[in-house]
N, C-alpha and C. Protein backbone atom coordinates (compact mmCIF):
# COMPACT_ATOMS: atom_id res chain seq x y z
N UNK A 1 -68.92 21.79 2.59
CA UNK A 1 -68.82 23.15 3.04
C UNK A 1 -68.39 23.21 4.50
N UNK A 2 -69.01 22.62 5.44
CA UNK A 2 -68.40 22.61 6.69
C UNK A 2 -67.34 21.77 6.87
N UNK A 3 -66.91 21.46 6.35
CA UNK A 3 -65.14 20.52 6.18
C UNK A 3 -64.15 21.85 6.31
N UNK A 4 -64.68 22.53 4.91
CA UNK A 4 -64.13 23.61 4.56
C UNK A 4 -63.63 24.93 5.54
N UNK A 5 -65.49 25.12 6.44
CA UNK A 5 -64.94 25.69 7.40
C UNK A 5 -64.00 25.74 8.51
N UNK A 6 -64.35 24.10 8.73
CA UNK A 6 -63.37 23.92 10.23
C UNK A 6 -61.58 23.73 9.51
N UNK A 7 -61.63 23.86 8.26
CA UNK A 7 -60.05 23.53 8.04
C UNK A 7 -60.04 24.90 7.69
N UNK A 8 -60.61 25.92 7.68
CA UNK A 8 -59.92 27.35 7.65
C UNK A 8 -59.80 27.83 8.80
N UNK A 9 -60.70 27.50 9.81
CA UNK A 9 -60.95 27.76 11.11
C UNK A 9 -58.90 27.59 11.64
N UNK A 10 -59.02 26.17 12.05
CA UNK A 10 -57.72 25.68 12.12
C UNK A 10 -56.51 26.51 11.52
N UNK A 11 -56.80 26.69 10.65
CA UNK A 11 -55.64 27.27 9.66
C UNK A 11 -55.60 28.74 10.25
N UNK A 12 -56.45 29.29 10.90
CA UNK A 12 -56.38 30.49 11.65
C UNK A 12 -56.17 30.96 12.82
N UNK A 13 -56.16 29.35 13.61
CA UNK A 13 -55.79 29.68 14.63
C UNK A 13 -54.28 29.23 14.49
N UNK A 14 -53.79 27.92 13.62
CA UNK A 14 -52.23 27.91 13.64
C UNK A 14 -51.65 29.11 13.38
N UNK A 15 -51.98 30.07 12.63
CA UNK A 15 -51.36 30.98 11.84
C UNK A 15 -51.13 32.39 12.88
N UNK A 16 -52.07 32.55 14.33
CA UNK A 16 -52.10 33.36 15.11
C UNK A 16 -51.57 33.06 15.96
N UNK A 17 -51.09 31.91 16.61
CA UNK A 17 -50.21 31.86 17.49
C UNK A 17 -48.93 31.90 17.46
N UNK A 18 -48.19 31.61 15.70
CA UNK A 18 -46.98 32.27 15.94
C UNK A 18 -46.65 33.53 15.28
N UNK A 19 -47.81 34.29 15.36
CA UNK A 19 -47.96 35.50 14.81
C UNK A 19 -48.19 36.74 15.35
N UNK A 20 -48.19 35.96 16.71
CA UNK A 20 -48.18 37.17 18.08
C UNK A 20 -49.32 37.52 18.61
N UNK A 21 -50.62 36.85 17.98
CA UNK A 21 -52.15 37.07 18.45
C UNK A 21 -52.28 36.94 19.74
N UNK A 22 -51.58 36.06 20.74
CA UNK A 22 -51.40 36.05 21.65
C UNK A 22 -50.64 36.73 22.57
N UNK A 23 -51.67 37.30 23.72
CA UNK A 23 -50.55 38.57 24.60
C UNK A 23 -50.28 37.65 25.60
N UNK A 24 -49.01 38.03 26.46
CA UNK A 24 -48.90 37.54 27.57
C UNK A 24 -47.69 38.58 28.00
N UNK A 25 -48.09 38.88 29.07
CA UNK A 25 -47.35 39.99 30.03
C UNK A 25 -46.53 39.31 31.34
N UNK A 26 -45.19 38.67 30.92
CA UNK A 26 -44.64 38.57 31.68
C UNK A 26 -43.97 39.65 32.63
N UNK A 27 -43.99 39.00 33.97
CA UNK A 27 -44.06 40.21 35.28
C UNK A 27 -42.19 40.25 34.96
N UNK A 28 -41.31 41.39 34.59
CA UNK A 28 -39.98 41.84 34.71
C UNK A 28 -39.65 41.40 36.30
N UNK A 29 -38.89 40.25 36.10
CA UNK A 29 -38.23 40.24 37.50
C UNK A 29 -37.03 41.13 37.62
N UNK A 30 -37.34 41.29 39.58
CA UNK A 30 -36.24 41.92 40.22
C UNK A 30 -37.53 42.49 40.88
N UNK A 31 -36.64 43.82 41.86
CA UNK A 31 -37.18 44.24 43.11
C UNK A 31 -37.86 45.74 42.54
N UNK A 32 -38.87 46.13 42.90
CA UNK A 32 -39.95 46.96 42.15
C UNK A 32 -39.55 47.90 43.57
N UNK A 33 -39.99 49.34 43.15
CA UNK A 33 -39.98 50.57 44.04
C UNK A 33 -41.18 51.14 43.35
N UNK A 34 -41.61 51.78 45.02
CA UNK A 34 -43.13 52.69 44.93
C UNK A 34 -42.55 53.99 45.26
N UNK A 35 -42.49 55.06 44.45
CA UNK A 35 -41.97 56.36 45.51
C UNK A 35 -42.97 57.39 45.62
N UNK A 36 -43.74 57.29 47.42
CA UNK A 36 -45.44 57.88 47.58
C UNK A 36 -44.31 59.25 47.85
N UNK A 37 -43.06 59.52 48.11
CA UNK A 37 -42.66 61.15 49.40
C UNK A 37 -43.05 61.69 48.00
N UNK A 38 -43.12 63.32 48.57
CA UNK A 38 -43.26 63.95 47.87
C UNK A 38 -42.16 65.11 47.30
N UNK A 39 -41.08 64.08 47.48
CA UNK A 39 -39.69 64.95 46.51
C UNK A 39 -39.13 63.27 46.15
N UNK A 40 -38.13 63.39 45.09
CA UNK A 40 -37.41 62.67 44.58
C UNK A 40 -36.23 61.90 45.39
N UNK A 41 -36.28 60.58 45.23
CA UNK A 41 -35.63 59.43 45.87
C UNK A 41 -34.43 59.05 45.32
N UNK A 42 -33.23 58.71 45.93
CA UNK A 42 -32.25 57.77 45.24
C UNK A 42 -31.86 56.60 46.11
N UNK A 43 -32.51 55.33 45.24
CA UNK A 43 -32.34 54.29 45.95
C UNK A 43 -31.12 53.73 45.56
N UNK A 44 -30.40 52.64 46.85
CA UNK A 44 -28.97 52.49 47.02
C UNK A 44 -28.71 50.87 47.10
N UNK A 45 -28.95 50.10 46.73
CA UNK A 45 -28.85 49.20 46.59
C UNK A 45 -26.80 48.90 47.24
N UNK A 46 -26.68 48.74 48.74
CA UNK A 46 -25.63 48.26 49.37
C UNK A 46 -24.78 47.10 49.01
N UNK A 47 -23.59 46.66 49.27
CA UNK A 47 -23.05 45.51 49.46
C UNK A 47 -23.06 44.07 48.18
N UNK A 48 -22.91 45.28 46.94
CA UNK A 48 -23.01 44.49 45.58
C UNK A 48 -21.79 44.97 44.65
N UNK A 49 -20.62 43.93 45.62
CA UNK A 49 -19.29 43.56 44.58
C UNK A 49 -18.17 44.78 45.48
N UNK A 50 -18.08 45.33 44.28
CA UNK A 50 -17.10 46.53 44.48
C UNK A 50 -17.94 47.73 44.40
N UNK A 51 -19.29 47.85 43.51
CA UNK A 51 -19.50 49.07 43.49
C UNK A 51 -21.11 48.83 44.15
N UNK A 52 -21.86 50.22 44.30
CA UNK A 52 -23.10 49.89 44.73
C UNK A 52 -24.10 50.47 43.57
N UNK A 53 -25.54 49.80 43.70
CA UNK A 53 -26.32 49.84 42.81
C UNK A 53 -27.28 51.23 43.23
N UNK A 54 -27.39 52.26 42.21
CA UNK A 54 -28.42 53.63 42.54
C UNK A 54 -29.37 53.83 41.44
N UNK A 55 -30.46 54.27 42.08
CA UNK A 55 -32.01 54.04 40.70
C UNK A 55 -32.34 55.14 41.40
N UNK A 56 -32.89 56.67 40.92
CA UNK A 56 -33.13 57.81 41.11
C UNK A 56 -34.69 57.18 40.62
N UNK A 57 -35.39 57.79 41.75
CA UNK A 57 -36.77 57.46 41.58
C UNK A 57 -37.74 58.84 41.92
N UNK A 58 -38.52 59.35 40.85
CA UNK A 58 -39.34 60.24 41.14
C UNK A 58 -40.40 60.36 41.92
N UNK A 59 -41.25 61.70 42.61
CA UNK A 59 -42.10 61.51 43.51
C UNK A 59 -43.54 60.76 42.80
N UNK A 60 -44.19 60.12 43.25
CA UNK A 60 -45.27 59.48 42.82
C UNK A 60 -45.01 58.31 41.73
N UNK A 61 -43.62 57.94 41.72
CA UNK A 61 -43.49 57.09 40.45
C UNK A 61 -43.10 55.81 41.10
N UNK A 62 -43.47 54.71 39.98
CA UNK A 62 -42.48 53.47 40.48
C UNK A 62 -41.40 52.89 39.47
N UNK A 63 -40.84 51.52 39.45
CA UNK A 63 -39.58 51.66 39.11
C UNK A 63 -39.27 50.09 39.12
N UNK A 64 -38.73 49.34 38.58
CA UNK A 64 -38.01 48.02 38.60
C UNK A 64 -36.40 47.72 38.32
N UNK A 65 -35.86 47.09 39.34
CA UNK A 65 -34.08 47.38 39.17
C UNK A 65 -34.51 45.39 38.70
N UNK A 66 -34.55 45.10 37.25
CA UNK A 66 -34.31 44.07 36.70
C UNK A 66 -32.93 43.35 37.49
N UNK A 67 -33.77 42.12 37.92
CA UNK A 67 -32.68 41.06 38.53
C UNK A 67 -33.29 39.49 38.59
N UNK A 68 -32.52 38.75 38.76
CA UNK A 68 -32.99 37.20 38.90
C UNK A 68 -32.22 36.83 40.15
N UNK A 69 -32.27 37.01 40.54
CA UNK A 69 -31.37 36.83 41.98
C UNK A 69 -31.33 37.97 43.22
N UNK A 70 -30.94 37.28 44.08
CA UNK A 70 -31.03 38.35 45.53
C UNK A 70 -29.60 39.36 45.56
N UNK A 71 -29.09 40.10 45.90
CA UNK A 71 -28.27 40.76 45.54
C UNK A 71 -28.04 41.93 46.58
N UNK A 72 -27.18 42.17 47.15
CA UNK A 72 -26.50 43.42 48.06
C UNK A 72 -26.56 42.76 49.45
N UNK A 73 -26.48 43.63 50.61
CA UNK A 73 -26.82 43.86 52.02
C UNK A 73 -27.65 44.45 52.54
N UNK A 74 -28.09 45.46 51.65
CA UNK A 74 -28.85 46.63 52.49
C UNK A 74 -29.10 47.39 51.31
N UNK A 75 -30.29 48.32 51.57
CA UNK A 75 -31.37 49.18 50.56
C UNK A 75 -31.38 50.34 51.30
N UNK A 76 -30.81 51.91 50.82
CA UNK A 76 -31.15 52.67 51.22
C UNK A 76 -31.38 53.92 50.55
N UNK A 77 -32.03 54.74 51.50
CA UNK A 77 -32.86 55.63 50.51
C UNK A 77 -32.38 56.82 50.95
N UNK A 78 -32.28 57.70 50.55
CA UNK A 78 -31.94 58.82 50.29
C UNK A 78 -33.03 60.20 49.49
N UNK A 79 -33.04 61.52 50.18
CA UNK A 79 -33.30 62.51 49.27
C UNK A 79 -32.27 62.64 48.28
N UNK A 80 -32.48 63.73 47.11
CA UNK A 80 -31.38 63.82 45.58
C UNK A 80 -30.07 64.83 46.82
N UNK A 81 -30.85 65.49 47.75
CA UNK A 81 -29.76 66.36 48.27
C UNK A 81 -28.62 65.30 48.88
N UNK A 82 -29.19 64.24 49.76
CA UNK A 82 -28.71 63.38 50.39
C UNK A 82 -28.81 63.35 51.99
N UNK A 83 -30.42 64.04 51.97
CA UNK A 83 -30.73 63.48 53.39
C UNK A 83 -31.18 62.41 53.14
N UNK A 84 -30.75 61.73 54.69
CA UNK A 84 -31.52 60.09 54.71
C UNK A 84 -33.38 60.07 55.15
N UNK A 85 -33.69 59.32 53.91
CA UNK A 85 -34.62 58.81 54.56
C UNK A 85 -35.55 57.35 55.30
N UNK A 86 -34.78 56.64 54.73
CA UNK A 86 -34.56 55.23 55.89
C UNK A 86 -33.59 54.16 54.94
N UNK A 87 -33.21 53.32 55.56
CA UNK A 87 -32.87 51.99 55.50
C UNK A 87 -33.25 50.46 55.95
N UNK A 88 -33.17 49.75 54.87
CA UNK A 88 -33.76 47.88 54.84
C UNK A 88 -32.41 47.06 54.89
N UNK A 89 -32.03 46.63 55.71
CA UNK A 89 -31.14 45.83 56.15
C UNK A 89 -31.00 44.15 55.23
N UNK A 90 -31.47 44.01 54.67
CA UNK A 90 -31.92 42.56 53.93
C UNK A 90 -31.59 43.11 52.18
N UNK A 91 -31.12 42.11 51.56
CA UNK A 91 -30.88 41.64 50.37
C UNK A 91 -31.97 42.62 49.42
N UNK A 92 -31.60 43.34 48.10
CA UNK A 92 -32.95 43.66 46.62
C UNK A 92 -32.92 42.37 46.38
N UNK A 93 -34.36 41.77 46.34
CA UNK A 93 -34.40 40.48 45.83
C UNK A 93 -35.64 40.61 44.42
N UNK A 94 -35.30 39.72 44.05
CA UNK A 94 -36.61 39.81 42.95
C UNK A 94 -37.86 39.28 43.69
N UNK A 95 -39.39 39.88 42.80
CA UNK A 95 -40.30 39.63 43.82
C UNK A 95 -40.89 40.03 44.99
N UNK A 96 -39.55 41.40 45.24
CA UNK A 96 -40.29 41.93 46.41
C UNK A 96 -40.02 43.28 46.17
N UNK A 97 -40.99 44.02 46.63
CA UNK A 97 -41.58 45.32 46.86
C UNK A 97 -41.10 46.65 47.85
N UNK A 98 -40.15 47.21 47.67
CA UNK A 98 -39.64 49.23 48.39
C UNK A 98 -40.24 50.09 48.04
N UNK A 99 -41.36 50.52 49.29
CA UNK A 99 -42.35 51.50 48.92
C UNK A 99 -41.98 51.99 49.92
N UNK A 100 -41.81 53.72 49.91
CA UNK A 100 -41.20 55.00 50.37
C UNK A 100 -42.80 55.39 50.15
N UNK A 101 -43.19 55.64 51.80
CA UNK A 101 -44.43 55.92 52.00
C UNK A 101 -44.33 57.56 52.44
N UNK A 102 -45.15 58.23 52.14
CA UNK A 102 -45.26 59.49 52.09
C UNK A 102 -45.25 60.16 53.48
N UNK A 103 -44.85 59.61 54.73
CA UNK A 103 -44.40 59.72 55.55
C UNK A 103 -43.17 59.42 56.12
N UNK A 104 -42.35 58.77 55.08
CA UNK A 104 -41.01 59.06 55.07
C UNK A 104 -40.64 57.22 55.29
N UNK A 105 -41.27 56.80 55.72
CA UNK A 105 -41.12 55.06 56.61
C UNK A 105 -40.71 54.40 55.24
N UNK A 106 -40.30 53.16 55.28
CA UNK A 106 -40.13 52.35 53.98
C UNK A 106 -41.12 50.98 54.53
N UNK A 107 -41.45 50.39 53.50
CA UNK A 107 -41.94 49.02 53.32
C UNK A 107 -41.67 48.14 52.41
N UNK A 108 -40.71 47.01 53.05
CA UNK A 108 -40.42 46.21 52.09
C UNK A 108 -40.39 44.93 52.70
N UNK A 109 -41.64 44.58 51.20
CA UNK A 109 -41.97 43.00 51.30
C UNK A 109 -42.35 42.57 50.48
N UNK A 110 -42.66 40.91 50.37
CA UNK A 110 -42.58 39.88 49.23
C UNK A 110 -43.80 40.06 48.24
N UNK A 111 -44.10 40.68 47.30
CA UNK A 111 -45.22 40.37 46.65
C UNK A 111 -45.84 39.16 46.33
């Protein structure tokens, strides 16, 4: 009888691991945005190729521009009207963090 058990046992755990029983939450690389202002953002991702990269980001929301690599010149932000509200001089890299703080400032750094 206990033979029995431990070979069903087994047989239940082979059968759950390629069966998806297992979670795992891989982190989406690329460069993540926090948007604290309290109107709507369009971030600008500079100096990538011929054209430039834009992710419209809502107030209180955040956001991931999927990447594996560092990418542009410069990050800038914008209201939807197209006032400025600051600029990051350095590369969207994956791994790191553009949070549009509700005082208008940006912060960006490496998680």
């Amino acid at each position: 009888m206990r033979k029995l058990l431990i070979t069903a046992a087994g047989c239940l755990v082979l059968l759950g691991a390629p069966s998806g029983c297992f979670s795992y939450d891989a982190a989406i690389p690329g460069i993540q945005y926090q948007n604290n202002l309290d109107e709507t953002v369009v971030i600008t991702i500079k100096g990538y190729g011929d054209s430039d990269i834009r992710d419209t980001l809502s107030s209180g929301h955040s956001g991931v521009n999927p990447q594996t690599e560092c990418y542009g010149t410069a990050i800038v932000v914008e209201t939807e009207n197209g006032d400025p509200v600051g600029r990051v001089d350095q590369a969207a890299c994956p791994g790191w963090m553009l949070t549009i703080n509700e005082d208008g400032t940006l912060t960006y750094a490496e998680l």
